[in-house]
Protein backbone atom coordinates (compact mmCIF):
# COMPACT_ATOMS: atom_id res chain seq x y z
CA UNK A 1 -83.67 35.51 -63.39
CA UNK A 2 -81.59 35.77 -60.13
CA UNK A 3 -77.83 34.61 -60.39
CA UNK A 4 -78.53 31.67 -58.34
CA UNK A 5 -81.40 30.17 -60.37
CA UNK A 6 -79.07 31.18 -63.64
CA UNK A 7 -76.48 29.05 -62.10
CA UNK A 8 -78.49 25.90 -61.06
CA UNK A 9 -79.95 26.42 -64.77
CA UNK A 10 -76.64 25.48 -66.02
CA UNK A 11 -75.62 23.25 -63.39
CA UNK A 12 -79.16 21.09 -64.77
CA UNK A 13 -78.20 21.79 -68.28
CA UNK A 14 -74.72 20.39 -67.85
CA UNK A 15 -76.24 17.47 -66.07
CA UNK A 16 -78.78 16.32 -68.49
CA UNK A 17 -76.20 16.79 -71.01
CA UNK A 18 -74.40 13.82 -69.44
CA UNK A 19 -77.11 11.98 -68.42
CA UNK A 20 -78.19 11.84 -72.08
CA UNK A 21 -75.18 11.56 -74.04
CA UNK A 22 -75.82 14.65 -75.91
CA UNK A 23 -73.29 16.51 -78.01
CA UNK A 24 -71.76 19.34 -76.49
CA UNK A 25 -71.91 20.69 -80.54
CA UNK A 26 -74.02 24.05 -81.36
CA UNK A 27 -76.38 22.48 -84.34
CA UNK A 28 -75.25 23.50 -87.25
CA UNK A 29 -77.04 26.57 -88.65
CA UNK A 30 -78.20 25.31 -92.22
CA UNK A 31 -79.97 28.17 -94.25
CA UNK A 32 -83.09 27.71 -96.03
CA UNK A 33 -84.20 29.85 -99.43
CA UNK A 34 -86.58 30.18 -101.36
CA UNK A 35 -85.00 27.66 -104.09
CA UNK A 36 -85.38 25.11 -101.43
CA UNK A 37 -89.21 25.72 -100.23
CA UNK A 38 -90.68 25.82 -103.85
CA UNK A 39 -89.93 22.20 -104.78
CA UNK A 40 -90.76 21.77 -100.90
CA UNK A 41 -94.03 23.44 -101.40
CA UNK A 42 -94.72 21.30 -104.48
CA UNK A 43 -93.66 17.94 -102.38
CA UNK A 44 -96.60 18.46 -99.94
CA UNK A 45 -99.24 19.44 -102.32
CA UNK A 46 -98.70 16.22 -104.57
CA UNK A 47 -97.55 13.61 -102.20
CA UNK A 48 -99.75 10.68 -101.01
CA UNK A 49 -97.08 9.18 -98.76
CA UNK A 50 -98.78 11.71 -96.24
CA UNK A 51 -102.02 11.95 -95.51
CA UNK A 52 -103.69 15.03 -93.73
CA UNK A 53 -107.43 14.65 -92.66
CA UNK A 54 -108.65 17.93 -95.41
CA UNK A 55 -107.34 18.93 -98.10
CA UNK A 56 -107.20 22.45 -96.46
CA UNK A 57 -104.38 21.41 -94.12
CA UNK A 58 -102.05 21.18 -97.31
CA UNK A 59 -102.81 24.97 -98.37
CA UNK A 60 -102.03 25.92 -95.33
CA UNK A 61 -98.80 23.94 -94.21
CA UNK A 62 -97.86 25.58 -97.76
CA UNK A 63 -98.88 29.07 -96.76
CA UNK A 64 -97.06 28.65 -93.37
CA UNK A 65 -93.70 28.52 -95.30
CA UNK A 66 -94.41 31.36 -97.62
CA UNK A 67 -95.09 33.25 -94.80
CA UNK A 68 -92.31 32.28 -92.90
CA UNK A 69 -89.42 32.85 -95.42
CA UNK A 70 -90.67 35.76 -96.49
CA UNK A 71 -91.07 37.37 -92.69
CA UNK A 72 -88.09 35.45 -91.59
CA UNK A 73 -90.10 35.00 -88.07
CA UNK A 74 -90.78 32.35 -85.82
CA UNK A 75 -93.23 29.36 -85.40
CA UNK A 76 -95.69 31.21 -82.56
CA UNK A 77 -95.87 34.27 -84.27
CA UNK A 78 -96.84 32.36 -87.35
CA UNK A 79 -99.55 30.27 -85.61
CA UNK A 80 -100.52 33.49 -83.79
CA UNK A 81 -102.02 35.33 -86.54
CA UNK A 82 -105.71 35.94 -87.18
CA UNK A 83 -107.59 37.51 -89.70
CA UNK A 84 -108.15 40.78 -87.55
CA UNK A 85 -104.46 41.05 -88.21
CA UNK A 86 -104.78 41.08 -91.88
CA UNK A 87 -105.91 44.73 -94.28
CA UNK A 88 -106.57 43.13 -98.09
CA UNK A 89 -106.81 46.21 -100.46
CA UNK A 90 -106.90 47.38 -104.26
CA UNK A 91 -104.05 49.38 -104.99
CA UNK A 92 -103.94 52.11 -107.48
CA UNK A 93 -100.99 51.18 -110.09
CA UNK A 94 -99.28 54.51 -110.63
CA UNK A 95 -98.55 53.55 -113.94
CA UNK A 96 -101.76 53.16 -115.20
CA UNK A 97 -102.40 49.87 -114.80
CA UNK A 98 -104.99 47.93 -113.65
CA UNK A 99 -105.13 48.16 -109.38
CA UNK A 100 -103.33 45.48 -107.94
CA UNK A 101 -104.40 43.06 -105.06
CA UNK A 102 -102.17 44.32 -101.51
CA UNK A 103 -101.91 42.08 -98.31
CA UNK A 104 -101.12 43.59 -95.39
CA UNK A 105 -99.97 42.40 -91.78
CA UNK A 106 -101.20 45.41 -90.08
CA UNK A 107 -98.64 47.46 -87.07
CA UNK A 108 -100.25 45.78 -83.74
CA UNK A 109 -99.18 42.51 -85.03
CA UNK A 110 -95.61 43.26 -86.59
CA UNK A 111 -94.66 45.15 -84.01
CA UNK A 112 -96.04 43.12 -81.00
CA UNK A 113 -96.03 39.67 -82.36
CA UNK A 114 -93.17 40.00 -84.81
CA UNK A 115 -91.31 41.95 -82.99
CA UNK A 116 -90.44 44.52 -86.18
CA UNK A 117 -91.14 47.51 -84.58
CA UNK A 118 -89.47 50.11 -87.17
CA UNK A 119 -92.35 49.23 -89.57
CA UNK A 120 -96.09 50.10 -89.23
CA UNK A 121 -97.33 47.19 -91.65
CA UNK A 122 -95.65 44.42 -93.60
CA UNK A 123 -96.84 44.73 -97.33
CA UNK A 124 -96.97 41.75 -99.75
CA UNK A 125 -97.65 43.18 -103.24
CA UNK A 126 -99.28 40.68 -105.73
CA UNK A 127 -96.32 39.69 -107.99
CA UNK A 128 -97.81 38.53 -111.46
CA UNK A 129 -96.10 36.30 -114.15
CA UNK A 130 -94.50 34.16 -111.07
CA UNK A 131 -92.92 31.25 -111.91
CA UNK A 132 -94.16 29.11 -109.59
CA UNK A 133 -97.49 29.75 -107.85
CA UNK A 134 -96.96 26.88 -104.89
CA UNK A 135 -94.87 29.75 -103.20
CA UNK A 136 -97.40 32.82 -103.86
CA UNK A 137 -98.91 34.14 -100.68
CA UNK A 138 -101.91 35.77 -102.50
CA UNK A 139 -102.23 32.36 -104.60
CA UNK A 140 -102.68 30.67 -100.79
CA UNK A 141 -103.90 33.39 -98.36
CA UNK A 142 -106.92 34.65 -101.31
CA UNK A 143 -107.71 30.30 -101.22
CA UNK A 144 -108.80 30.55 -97.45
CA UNK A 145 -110.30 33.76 -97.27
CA UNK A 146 -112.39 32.91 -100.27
CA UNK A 147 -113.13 29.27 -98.77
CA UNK A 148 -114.29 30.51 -95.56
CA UNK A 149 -116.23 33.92 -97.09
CA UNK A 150 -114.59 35.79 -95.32
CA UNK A 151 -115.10 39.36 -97.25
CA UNK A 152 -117.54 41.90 -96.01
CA UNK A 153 -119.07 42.24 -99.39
CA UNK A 154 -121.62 39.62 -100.14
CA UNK A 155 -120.92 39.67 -104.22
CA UNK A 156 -116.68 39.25 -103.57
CA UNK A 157 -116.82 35.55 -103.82
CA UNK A 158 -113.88 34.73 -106.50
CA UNK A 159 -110.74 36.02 -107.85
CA UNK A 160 -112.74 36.97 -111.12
CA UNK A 161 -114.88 38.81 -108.42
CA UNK A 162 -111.99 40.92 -107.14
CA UNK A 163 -110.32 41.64 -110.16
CA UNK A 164 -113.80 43.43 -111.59
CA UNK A 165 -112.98 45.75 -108.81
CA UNK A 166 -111.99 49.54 -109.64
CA UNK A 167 -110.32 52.12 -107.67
CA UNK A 168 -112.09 54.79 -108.61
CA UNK A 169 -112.59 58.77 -107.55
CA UNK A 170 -108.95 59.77 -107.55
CA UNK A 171 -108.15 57.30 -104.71
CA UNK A 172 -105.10 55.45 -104.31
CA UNK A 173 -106.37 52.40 -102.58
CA UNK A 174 -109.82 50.55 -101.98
CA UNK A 175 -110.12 48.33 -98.33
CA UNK A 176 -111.71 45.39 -99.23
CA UNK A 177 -112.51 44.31 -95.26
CA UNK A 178 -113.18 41.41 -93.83
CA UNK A 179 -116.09 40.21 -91.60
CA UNK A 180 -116.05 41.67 -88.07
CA UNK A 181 -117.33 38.33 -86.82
CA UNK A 182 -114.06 36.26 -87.94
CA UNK A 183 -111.46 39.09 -86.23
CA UNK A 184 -110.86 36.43 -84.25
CA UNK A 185 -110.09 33.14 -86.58
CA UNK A 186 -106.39 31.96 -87.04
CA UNK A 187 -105.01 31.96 -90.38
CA UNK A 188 -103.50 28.57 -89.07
CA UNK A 189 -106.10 27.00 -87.23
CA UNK A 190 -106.14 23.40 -85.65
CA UNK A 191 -108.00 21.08 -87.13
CA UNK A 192 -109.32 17.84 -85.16
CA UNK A 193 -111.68 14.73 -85.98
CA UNK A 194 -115.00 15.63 -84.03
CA UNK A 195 -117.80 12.70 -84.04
CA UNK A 196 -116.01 11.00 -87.10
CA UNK A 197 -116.11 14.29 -88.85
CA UNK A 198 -112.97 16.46 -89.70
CA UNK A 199 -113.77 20.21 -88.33
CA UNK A 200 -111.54 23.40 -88.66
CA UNK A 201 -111.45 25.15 -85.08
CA UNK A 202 -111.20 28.64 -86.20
CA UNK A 203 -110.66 30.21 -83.33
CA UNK A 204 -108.20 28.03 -81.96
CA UNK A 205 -104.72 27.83 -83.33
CA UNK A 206 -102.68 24.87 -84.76
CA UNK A 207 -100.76 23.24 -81.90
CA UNK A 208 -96.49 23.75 -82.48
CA UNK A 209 -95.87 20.35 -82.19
CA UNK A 210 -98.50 19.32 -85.19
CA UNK A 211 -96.80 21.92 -87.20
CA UNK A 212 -93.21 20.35 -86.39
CA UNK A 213 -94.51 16.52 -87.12
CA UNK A 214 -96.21 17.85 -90.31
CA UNK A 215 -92.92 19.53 -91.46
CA UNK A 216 -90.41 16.13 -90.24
CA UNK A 217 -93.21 13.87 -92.49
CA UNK A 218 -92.92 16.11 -95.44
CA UNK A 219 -89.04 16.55 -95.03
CA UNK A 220 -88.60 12.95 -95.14
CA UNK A 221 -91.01 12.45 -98.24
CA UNK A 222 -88.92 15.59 -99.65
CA UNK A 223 -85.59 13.74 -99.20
CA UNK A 224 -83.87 16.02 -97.05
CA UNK A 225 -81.50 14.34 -94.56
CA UNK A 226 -82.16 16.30 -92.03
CA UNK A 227 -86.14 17.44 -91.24
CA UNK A 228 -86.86 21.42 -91.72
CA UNK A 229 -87.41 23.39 -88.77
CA UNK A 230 -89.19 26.61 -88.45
CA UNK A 231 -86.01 28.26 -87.37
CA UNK A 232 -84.27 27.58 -90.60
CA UNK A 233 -86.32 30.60 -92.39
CA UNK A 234 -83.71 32.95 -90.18
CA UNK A 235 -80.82 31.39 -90.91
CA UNK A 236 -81.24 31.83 -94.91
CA UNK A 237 -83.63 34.79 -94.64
CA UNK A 238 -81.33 36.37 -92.18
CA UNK A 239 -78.48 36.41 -94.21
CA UNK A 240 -80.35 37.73 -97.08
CA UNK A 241 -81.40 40.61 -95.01
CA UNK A 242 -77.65 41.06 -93.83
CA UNK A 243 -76.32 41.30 -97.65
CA UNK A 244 -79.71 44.21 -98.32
CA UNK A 245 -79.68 47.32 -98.97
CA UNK A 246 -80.11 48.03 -95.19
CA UNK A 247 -76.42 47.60 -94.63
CA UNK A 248 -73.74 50.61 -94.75
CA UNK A 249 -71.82 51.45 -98.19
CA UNK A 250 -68.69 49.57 -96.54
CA UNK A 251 -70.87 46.41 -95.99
CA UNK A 252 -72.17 46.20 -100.02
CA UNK A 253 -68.68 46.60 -100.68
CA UNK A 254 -67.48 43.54 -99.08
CA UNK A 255 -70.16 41.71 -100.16
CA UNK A 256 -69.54 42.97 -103.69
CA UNK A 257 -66.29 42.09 -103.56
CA UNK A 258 -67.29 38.56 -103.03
CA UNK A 259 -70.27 38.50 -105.95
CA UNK A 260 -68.24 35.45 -107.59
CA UNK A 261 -68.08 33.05 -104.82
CA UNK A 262 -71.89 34.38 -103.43
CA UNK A 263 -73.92 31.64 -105.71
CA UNK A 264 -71.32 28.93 -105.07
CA UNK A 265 -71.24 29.50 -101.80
CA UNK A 266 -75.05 29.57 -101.32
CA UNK A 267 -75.64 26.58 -103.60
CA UNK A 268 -73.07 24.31 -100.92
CA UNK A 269 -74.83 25.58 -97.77
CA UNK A 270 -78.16 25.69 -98.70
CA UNK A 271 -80.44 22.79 -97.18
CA UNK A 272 -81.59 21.07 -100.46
CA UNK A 273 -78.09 20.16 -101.45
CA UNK A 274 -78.59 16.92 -99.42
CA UNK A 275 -81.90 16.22 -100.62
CA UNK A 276 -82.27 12.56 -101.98
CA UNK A 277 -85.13 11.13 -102.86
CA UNK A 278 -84.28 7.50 -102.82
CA UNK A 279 -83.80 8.02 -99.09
CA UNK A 280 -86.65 4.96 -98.05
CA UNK A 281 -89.33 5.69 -95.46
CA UNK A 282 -90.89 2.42 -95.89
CA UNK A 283 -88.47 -0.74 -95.90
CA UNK A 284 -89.49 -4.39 -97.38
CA UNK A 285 -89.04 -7.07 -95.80
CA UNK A 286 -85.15 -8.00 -97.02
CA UNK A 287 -84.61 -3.95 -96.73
CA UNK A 288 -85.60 -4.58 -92.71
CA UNK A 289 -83.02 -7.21 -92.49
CA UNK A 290 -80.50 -5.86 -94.85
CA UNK A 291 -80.70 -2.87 -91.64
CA UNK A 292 -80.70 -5.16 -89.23
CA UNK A 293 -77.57 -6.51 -89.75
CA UNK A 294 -75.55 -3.78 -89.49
CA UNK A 295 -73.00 -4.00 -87.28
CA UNK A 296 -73.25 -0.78 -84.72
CA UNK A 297 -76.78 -1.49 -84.45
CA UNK A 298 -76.59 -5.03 -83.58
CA UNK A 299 -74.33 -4.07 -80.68
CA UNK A 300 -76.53 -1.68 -79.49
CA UNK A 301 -79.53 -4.31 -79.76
CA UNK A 302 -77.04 -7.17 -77.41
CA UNK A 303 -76.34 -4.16 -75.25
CA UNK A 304 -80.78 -3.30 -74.75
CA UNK A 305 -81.63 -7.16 -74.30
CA UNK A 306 -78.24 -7.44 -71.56
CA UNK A 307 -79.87 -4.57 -69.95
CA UNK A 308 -83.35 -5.99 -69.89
CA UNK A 309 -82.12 -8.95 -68.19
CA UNK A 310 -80.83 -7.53 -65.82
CA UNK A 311 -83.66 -5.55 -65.65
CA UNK A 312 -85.66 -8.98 -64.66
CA UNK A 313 -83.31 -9.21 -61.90
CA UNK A 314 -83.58 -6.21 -60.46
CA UNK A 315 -86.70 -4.69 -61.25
CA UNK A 316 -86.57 -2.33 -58.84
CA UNK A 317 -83.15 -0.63 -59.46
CA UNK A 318 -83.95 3.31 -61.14
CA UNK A 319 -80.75 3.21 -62.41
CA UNK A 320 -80.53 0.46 -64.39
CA UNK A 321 -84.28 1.16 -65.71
CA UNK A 322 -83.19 5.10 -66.81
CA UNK A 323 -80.05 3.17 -68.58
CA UNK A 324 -82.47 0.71 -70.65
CA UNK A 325 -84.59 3.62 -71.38
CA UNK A 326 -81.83 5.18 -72.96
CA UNK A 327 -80.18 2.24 -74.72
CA UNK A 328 -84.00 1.82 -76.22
CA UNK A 329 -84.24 5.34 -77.94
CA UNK A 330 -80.75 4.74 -79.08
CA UNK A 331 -81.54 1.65 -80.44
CA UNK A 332 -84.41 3.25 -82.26
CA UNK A 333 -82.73 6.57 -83.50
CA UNK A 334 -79.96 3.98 -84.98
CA UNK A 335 -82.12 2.21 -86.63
CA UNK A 336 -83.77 5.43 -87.77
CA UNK A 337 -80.59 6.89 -89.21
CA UNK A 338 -79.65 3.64 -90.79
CA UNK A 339 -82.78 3.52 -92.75
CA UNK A 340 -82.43 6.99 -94.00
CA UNK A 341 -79.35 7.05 -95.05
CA UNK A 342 -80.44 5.01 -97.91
CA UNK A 343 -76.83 3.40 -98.24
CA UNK A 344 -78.21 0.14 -97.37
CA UNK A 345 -81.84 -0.34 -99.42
CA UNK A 346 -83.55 1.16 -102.19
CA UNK A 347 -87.13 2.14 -101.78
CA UNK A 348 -87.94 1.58 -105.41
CA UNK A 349 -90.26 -0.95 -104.57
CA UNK A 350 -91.87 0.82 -102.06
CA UNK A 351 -92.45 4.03 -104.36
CA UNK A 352 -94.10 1.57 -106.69
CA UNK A 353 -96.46 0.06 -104.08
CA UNK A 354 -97.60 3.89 -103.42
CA UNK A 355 -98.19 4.37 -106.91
CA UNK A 356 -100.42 1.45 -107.63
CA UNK A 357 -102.30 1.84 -104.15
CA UNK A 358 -102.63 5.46 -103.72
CA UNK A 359 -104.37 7.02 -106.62
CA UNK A 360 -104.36 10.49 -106.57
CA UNK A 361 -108.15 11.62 -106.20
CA UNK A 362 -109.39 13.99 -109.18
CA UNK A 363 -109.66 16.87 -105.81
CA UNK A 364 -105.92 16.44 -105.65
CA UNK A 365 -104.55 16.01 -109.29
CA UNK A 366 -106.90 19.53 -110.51
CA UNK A 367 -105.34 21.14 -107.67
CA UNK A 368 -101.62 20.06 -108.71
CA UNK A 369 -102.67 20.53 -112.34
CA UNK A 370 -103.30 24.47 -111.96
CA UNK A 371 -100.65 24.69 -109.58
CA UNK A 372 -97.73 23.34 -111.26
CA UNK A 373 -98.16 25.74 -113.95
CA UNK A 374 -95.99 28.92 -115.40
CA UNK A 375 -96.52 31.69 -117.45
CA UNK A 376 -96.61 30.96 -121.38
CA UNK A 377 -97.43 34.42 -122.76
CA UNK A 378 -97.32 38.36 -121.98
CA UNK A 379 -100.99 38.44 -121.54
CA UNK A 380 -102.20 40.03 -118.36
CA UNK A 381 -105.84 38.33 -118.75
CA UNK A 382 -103.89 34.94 -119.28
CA UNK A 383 -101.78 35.75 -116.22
CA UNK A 384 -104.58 36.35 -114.30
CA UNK A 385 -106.73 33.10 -115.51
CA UNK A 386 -103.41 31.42 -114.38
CA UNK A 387 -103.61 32.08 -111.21
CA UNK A 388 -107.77 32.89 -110.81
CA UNK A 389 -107.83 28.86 -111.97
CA UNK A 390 -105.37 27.86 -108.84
CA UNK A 391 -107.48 29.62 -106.75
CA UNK A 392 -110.72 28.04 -107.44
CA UNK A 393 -108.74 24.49 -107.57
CA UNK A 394 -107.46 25.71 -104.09
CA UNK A 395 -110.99 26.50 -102.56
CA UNK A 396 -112.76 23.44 -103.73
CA UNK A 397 -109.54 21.19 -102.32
CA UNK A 398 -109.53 22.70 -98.78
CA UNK A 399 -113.27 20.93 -97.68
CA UNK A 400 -112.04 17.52 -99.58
């Protein structure tokens, strides 16, 4: 960018700035971890308050902030990823164990898409006796590979399948490859009502501003008070990476120095301390006016109907229509926060209309069922069933 077009890029900045009343304020940079996306995760499997058009849109909303946090990357790169950039293996346990499940992201994608270009892949080992299997990326990624058959091998159909497998002739790891013909299909693909019919567009990718109204709905269902971004996964993941083992001696020894404060300070900054779930989304009829009456917002309303009058006037005045423009979204983002804020109503009576008129489907409450679940023994084979049983829920939720 020349200097001139830099300068008249700030000179328009600075202007809209006015024109729109915004606050001159950096947003404040609120960290997200994984503490905070687990009971997130579990808020958009089991809600009703949100409903998607397949079942398969929940898996992968979920996977998308698995993926996220644990990459600490951005939205496009995210929605740019397709199978071809995927290598699923066995891995040979040098203990002596049996081979563990390996998901790749292979080099042309970290390093041109995620920009990591010190590694050659990024690995994400299958970590058994998880607590919670909502935030497991094999749990998610193994549901739409197996829902779409998308392994080479025409008998590698299940989890119970893949575990059979052996690595076997002295080898350390077994590709299990996908089909050639699906290089091409996004692991986040847009999905769109076609002839009445929901349809998953493989080859085309989930539009960023679905993904952004998907994550606002669920953040307000969640009880945040302010939505979830995509960005969020840096600010949290970022500082994680800053406090690793990829720092310099000096640097662990600062941060060692402040062990004692670390959990306290993380547990104040951390997005889900301002989670509340009595925060109302949808308002009776006395929790309308009980808003209504508010005193800022009533002001603004005398201000929008003094404008539209005026309006009537002189209809033909730009200025005075970009003003009532204005005053209107102000009006409604007002009304908005008010609502929210949950200082004014209680949406008790609203969470009980949900309940009685939105009956979880049997799809929905198997998939939560095996989901919710945690490890009750030191059984391998019952580890396994664990999470072989979320699976299966998974695959025969996505076409519901």
């Amino acid at each position: 960018m020349s200097e001139e077009m830099g300068e008249a890029v700030c000179t328009g900045m600075r202007y809209l700035v006015d024109k729109r009343g915004l606050d001159r304020q950096p947003r404040v940079n609120v960290p997200v971890y994984i503490e905070d996306m687990i009971p997130f995760n579990e808020t958009i499997l089991q809600t009703r308050e949100k409903r998607f058009h397949l079942g398969f849109q929940r898996i992968i909303l979920c996977l998308y902030n698995t993926i996220g946090l644990f990459t600490i990357n951005r939205k496009q790169a995210m929605l740019d990823l397709q199978f071809k950039h995927l290598q699923i293996s066995l891995q040979q346990d040098p203990h002596g164990g049996p081979p563990k499940p390996m998901i790749e992201l292979e080099p042309q994608f970290v390093k041109s898409v995620l920009g990591m270009s010190k590694l050659n892949t990024f690995a994400l080992p299958e970590i058994v006796y998880g607590v919670s299997l909502v935030f497991s990326p094999h749990v998610l990624l193994f549901i739409i590979l197996f829902y779409v058959h998308a392994f080479e091998a025409p008998h590698l159909t299940s989890m119970e399948d893949l575990r059979r497998l052996l690595v076997e002739g002295g080898r350390q790891e077994m590709l299990l490859p996908l089909k050639k013909e699906m290089d091409n299909y996004y692991i986040f693909p847009k999905v769109e009502v076609i002839c009445g019919q929901p349809r998953i567009l493989w080859e085309t990718p989930m539009n960023g501003s679905t993904l952004d109204v998907q994550l606002r709905t669920s953040s307000e269902i969640h009880g945040f008070l302010n939505h979830f971004f995509s960005h969020q996964f840096r600010y949290g993941g970022g500082d994680l990476l800053d406090k690793s083992g990829f720092v310099s001696e000096a640097q662990r020894n600062v941060i060692m120095a402040h062990a004692t404060n670390e959990e306290f300070s993380k547990a104040v900054t951390w997005m889900s301390r301002w989670i509340d779930r009595r925060r109302p989304r949808y308002l009776s009829d006395a929790d309308w006016e009980s808003v209504e009456k508010d005193l800022e917002l009533q002001s603004a309303i005398r201000w929008q109907l003094d404008l539209e009058t005026q309006c009537v006037d002189r209809s033909q005045n730009p200025v005075l229509r970009a003003m009532l423009e204005d005053q209107k979204r102000h009006v409604h983002n007002l009304r908005r926060r008010l609502q929210l804020t949950g200082g004014a109503v209680s949406d008790e009576p609203a969470r009980e209309v949900l309940r009685k008129e939105f009956e979880m489907p049997s799809e929905q409450i198997l998939l939560v069922e095996t989901f919710f679940t945690w490890p009750t023994t030191d059984s391998l084979e019952d580890e396994w069933t664990r999470r072989n049983k979320a699976v299966a829920a998974g695959i025969q939720y996505c076409g519901f």
